[in-house]
PDB file of N, CA and C in Angstrom:
ATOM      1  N   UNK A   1     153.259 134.530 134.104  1.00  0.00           N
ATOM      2  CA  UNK A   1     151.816 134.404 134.237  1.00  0.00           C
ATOM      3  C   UNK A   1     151.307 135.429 135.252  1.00  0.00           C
ATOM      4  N   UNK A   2     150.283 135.934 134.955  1.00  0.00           N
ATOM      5  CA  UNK A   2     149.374 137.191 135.714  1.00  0.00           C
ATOM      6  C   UNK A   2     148.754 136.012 136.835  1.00  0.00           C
ATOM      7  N   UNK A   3     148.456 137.011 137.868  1.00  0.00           N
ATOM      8  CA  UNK A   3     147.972 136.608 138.900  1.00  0.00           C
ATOM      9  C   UNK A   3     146.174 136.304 138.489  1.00  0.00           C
ATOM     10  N   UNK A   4     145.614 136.802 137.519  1.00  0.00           N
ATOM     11  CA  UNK A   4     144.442 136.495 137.447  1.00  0.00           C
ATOM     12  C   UNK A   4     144.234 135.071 136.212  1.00  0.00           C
ATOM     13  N   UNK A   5     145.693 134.560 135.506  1.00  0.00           N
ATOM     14  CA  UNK A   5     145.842 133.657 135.014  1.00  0.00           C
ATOM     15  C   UNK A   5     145.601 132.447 136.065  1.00  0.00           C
ATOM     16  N   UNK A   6     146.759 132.428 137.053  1.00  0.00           N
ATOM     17  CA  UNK A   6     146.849 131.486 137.693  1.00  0.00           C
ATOM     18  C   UNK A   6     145.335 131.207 138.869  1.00  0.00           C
ATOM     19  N   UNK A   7     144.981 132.298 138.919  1.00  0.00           N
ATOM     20  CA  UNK A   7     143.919 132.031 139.898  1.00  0.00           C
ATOM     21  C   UNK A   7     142.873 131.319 138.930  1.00  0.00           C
ATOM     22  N   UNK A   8     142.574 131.793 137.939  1.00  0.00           N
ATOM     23  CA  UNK A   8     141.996 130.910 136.668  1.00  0.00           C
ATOM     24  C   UNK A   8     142.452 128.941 136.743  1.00  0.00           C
ATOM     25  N   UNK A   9     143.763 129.013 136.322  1.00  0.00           N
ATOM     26  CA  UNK A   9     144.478 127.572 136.235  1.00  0.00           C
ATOM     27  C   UNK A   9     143.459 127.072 137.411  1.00  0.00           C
ATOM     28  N   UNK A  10     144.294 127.866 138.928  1.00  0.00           N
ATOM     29  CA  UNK A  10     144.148 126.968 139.934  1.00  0.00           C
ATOM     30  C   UNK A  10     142.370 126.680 139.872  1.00  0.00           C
ATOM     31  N   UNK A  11     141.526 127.915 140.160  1.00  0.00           N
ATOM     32  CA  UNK A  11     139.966 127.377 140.780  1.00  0.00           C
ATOM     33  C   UNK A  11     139.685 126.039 139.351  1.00  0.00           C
ATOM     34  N   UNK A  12     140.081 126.117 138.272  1.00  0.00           N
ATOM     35  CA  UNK A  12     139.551 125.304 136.808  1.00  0.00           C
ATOM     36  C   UNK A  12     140.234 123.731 137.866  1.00  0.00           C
ATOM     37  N   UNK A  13     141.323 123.715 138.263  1.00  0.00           N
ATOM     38  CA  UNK A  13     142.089 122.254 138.288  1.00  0.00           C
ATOM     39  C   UNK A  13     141.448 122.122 139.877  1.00  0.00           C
ATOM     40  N   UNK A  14     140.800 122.805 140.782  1.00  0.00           N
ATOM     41  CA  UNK A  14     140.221 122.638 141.965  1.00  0.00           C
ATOM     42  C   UNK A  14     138.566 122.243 141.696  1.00  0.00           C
ATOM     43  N   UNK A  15     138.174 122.308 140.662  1.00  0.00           N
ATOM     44  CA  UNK A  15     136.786 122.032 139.997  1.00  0.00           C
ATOM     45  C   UNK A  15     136.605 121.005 139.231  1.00  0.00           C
ATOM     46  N   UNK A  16     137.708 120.261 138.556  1.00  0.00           N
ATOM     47  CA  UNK A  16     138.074 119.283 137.817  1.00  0.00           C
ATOM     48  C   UNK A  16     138.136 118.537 139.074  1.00  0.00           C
ATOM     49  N   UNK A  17     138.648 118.980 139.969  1.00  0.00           N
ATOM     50  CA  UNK A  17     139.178 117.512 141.083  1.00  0.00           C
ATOM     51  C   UNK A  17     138.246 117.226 141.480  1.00  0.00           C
ATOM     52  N   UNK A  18     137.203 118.115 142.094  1.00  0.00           N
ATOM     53  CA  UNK A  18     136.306 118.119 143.005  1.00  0.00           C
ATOM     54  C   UNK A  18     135.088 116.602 142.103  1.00  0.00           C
ATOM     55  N   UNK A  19     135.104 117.436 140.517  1.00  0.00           N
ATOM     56  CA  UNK A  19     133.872 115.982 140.415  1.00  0.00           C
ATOM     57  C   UNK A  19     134.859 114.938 140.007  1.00  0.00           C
ATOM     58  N   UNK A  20     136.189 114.843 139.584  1.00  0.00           N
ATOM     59  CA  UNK A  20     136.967 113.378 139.783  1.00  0.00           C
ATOM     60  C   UNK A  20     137.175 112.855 140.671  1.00  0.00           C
ATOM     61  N   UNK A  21     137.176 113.841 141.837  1.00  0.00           N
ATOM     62  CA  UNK A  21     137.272 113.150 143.477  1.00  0.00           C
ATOM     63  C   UNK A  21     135.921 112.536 143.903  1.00  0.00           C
ATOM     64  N   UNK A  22     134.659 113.024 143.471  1.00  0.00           N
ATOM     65  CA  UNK A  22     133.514 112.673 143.726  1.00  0.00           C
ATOM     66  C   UNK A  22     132.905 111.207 142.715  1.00  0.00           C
ATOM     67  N   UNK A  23     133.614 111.207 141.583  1.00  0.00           N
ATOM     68  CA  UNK A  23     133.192 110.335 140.845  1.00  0.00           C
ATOM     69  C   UNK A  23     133.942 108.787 141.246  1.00  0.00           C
ATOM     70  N   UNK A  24     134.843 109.466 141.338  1.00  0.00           N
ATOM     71  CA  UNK A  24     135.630 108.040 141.789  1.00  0.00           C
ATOM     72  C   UNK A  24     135.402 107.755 143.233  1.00  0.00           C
ATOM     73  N   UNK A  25     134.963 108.455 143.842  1.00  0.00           N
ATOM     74  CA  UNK A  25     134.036 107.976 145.463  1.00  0.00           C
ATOM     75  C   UNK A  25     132.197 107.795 145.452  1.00  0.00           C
ATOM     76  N   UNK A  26     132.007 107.995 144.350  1.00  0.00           N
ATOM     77  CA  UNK A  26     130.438 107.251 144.386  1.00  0.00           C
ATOM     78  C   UNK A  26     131.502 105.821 143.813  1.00  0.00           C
ATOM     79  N   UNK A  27     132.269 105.456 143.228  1.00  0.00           N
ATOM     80  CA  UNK A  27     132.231 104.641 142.385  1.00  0.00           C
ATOM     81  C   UNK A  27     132.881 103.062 143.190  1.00  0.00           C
ATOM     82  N   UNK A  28     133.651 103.544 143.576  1.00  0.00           N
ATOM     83  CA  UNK A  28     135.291 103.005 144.667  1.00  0.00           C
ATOM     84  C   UNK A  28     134.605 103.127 146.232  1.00  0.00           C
ATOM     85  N   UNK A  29     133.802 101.991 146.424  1.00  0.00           N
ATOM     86  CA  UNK A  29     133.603 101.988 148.113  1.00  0.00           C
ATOM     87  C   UNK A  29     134.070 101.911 149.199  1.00  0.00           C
ATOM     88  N   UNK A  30     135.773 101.673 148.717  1.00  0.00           N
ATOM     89  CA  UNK A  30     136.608 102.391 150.245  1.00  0.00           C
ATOM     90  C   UNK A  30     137.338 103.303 149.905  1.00  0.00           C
ATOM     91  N   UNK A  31     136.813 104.380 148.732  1.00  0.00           N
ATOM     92  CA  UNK A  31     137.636 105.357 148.713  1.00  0.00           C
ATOM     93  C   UNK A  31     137.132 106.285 149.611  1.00  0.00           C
ATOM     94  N   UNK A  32     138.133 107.387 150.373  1.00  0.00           N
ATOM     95  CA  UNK A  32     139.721 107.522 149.951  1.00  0.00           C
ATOM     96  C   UNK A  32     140.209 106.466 150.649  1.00  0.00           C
ATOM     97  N   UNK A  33     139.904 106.135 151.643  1.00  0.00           N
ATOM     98  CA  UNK A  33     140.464 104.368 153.360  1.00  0.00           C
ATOM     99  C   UNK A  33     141.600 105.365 153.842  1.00  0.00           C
ATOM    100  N   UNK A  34     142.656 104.979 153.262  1.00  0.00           N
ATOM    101  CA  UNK A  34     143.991 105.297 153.171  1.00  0.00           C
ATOM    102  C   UNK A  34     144.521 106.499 152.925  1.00  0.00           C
ATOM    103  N   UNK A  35     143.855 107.209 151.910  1.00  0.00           N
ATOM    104  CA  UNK A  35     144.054 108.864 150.706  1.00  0.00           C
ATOM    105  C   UNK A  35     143.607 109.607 151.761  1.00  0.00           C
ATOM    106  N   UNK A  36     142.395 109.451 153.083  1.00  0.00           N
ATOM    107  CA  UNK A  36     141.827 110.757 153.129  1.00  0.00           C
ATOM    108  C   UNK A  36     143.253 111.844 153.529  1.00  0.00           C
ATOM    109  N   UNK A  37     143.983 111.958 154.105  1.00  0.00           N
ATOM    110  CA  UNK A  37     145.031 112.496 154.223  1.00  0.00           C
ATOM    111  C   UNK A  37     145.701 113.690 153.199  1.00  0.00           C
ATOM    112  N   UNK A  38     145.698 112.547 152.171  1.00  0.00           N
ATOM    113  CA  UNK A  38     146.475 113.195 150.922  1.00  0.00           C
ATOM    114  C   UNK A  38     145.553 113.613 150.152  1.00  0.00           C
ATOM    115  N   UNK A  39     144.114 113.439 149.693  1.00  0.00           N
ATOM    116  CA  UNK A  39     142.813 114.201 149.371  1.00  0.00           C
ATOM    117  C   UNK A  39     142.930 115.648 149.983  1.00  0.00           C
ATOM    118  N   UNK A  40     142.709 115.404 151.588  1.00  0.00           N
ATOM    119  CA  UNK A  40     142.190 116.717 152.115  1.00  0.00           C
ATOM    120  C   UNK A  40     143.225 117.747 151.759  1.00  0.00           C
ATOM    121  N   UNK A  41     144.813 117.232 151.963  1.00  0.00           N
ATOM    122  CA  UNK A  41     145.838 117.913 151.461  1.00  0.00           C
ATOM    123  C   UNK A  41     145.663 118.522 150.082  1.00  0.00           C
ATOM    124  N   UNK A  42     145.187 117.783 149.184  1.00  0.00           N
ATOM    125  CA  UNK A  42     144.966 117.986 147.906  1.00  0.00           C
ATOM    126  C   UNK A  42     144.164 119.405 147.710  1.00  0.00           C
ATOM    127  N   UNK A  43     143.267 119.024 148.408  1.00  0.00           N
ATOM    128  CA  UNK A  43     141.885 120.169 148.510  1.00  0.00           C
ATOM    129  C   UNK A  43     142.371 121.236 149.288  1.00  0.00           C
ATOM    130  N   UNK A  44     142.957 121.360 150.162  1.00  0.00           N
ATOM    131  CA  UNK A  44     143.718 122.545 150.881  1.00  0.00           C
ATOM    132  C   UNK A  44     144.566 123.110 150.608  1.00  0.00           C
ATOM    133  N   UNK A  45     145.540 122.555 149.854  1.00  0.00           N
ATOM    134  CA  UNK A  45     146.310 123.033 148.967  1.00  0.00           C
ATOM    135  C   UNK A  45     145.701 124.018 147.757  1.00  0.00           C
ATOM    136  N   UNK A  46     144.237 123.332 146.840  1.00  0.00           N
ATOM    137  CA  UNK A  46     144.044 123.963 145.926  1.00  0.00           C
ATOM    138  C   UNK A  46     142.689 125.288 146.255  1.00  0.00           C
ATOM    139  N   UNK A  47     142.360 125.372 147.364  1.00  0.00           N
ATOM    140  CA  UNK A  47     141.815 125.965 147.994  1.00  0.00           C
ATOM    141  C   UNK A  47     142.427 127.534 148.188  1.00  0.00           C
ATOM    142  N   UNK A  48     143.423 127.319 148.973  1.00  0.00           N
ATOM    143  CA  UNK A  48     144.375 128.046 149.739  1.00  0.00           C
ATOM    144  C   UNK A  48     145.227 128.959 148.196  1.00  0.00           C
ATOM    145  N   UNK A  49     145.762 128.134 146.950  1.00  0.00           N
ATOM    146  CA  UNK A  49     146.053 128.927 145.958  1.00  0.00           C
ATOM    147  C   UNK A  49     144.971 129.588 145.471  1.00  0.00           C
ATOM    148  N   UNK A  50     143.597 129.188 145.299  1.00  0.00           N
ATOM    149  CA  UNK A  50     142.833 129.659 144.530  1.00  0.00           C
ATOM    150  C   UNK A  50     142.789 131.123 145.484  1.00  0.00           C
ATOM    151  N   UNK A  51     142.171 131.435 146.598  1.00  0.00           N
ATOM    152  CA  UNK A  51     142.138 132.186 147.786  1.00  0.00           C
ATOM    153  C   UNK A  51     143.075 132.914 147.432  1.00  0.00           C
ATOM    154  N   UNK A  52     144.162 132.536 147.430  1.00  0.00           N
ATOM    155  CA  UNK A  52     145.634 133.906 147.216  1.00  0.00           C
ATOM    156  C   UNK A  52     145.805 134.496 145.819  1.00  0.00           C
ATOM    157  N   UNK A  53     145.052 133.527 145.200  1.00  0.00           N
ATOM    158  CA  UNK A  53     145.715 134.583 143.700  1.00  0.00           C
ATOM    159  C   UNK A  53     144.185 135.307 143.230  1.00  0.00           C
ATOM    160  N   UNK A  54     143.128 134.512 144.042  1.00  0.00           N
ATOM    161  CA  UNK A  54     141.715 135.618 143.661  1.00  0.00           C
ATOM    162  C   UNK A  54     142.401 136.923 144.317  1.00  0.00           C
ATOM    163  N   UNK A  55     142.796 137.115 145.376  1.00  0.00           N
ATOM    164  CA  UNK A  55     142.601 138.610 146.232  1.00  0.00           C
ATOM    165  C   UNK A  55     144.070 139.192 145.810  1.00  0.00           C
ATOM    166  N   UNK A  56     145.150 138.665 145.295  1.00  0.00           N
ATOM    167  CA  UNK A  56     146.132 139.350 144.671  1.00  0.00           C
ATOM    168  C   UNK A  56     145.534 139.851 143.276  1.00  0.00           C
ATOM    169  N   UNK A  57     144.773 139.173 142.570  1.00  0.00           N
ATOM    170  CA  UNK A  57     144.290 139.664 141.093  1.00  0.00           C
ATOM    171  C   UNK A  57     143.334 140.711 141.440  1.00  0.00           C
ATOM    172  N   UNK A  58     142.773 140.952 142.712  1.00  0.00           N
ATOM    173  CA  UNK A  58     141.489 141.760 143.042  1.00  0.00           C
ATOM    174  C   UNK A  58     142.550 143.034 142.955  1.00  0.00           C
ATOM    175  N   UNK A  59     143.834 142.811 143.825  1.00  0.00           N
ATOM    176  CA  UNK A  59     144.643 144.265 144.161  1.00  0.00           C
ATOM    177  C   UNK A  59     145.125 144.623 143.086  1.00  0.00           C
ATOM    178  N   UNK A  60     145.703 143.995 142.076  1.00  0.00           N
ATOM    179  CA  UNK A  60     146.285 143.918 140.817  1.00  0.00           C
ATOM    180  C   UNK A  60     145.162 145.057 139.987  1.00  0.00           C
ATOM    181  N   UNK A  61     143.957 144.428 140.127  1.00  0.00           N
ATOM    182  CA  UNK A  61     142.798 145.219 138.982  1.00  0.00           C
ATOM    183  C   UNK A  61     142.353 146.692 140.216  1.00  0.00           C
ATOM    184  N   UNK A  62     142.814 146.447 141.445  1.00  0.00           N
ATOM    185  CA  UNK A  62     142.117 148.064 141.857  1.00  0.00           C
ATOM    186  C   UNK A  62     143.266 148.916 141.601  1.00  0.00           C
ATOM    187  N   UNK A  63     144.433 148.397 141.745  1.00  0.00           N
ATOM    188  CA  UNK A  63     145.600 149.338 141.287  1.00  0.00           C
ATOM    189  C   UNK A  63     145.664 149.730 139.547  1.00  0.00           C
ATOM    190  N   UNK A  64     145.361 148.934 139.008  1.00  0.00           N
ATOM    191  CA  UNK A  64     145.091 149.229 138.067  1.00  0.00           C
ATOM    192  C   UNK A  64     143.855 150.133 137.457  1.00  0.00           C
ATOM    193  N   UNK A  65     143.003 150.096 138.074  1.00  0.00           N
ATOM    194  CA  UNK A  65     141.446 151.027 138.276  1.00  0.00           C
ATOM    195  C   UNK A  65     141.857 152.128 138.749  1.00  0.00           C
ATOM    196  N   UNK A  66     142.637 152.465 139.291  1.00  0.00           N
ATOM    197  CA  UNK A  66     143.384 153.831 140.280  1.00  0.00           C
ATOM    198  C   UNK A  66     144.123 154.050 139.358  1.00  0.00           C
ATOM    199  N   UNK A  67     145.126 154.145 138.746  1.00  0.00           N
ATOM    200  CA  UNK A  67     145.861 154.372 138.027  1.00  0.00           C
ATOM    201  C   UNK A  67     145.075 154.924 136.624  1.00  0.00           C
ATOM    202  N   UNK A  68     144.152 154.312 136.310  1.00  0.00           N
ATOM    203  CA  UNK A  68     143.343 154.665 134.944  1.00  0.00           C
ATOM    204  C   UNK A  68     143.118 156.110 135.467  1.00  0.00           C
ATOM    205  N   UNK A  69     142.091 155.875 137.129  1.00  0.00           N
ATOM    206  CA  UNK A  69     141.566 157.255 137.556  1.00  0.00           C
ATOM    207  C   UNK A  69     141.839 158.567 137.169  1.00  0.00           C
ATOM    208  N   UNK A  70     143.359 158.201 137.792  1.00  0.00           N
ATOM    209  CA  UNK A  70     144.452 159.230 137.904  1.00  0.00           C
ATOM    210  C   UNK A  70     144.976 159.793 137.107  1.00  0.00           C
ATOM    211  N   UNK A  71     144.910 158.619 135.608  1.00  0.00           N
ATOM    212  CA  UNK A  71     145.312 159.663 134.294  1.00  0.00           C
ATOM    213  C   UNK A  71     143.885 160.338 133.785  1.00  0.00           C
ATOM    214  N   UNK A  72     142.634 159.657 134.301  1.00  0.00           N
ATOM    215  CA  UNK A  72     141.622 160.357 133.459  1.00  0.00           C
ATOM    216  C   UNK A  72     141.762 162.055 134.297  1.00  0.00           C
ATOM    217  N   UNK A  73     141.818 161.990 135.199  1.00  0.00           N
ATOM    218  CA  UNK A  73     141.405 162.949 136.083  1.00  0.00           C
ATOM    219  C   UNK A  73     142.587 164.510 135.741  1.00  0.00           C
ATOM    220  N   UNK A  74     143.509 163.654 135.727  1.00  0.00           N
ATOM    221  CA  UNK A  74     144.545 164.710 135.171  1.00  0.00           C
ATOM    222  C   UNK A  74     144.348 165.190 133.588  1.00  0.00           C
ATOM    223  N   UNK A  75     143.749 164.208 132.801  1.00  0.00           N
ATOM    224  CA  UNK A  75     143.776 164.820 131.352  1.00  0.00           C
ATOM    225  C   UNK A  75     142.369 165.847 131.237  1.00  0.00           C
ATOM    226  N   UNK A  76     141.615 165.750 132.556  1.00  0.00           N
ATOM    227  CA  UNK A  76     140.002 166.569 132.564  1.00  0.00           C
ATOM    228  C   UNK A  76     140.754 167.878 133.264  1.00  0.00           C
ATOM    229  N   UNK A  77     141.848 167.498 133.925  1.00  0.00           N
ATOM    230  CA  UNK A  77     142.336 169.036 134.721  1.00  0.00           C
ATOM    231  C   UNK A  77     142.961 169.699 133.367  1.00  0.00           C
ATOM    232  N   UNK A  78     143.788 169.090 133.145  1.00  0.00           N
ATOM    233  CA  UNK A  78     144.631 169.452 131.627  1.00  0.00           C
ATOM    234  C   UNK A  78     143.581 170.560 130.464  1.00  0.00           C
ATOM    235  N   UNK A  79     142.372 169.525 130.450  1.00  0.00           N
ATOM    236  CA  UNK A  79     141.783 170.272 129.465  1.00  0.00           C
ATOM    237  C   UNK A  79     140.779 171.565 129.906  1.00  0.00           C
ATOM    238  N   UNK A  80     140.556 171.261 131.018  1.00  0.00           N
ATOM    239  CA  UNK A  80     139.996 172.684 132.152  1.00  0.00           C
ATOM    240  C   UNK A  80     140.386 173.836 131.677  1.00  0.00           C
ATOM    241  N   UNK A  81     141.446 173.714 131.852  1.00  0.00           N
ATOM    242  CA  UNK A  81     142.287 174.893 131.964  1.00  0.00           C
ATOM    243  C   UNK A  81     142.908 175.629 130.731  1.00  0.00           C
ATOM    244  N   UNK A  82     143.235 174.798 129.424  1.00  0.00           N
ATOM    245  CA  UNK A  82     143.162 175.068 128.497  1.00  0.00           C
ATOM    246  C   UNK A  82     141.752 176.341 127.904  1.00  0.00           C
TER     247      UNK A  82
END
């Protein structure tokens, strides 16, 4: 899996939680009591992946943007000179 896959997975399953975590706390009046712990964990956890694989997929696509550059630039020298 590409790094701009997983950053996909993760922010989609960090957005899903967020209104299942919210729905089931309008709903459940001592939620989390006990959970907040393992919630906030939850959320920091999916936070913290989303965060690392956005700015690895960012480097992924500028290296890749550079690389395009570099062949366009050489096939405009190429044909220069021709």
């Amino acid at each position: 899996m590409s790094n701009g896959d997983l950053f996909y997975v993760c922010g989609s399953v960090l957005a899903v939680s967020a209104v299942l975590i919210s729905f089931i706390g309008l709903r459940v009046k001592s939620f989390p009591g006990r959970f907040v712990p393992l919630v906030a964990l939850w959320f920091v956890a999916l936070v913290g992946a989303s965060t690392t694989f956005a700015v690895l997929h960012a480097q992924d696509e500028e290296r890749a943007k550079a690389a395009e550059d570099t062949a366009a630039s050489e096939l405009d020298e190429e044909t220069e000179a021709q």
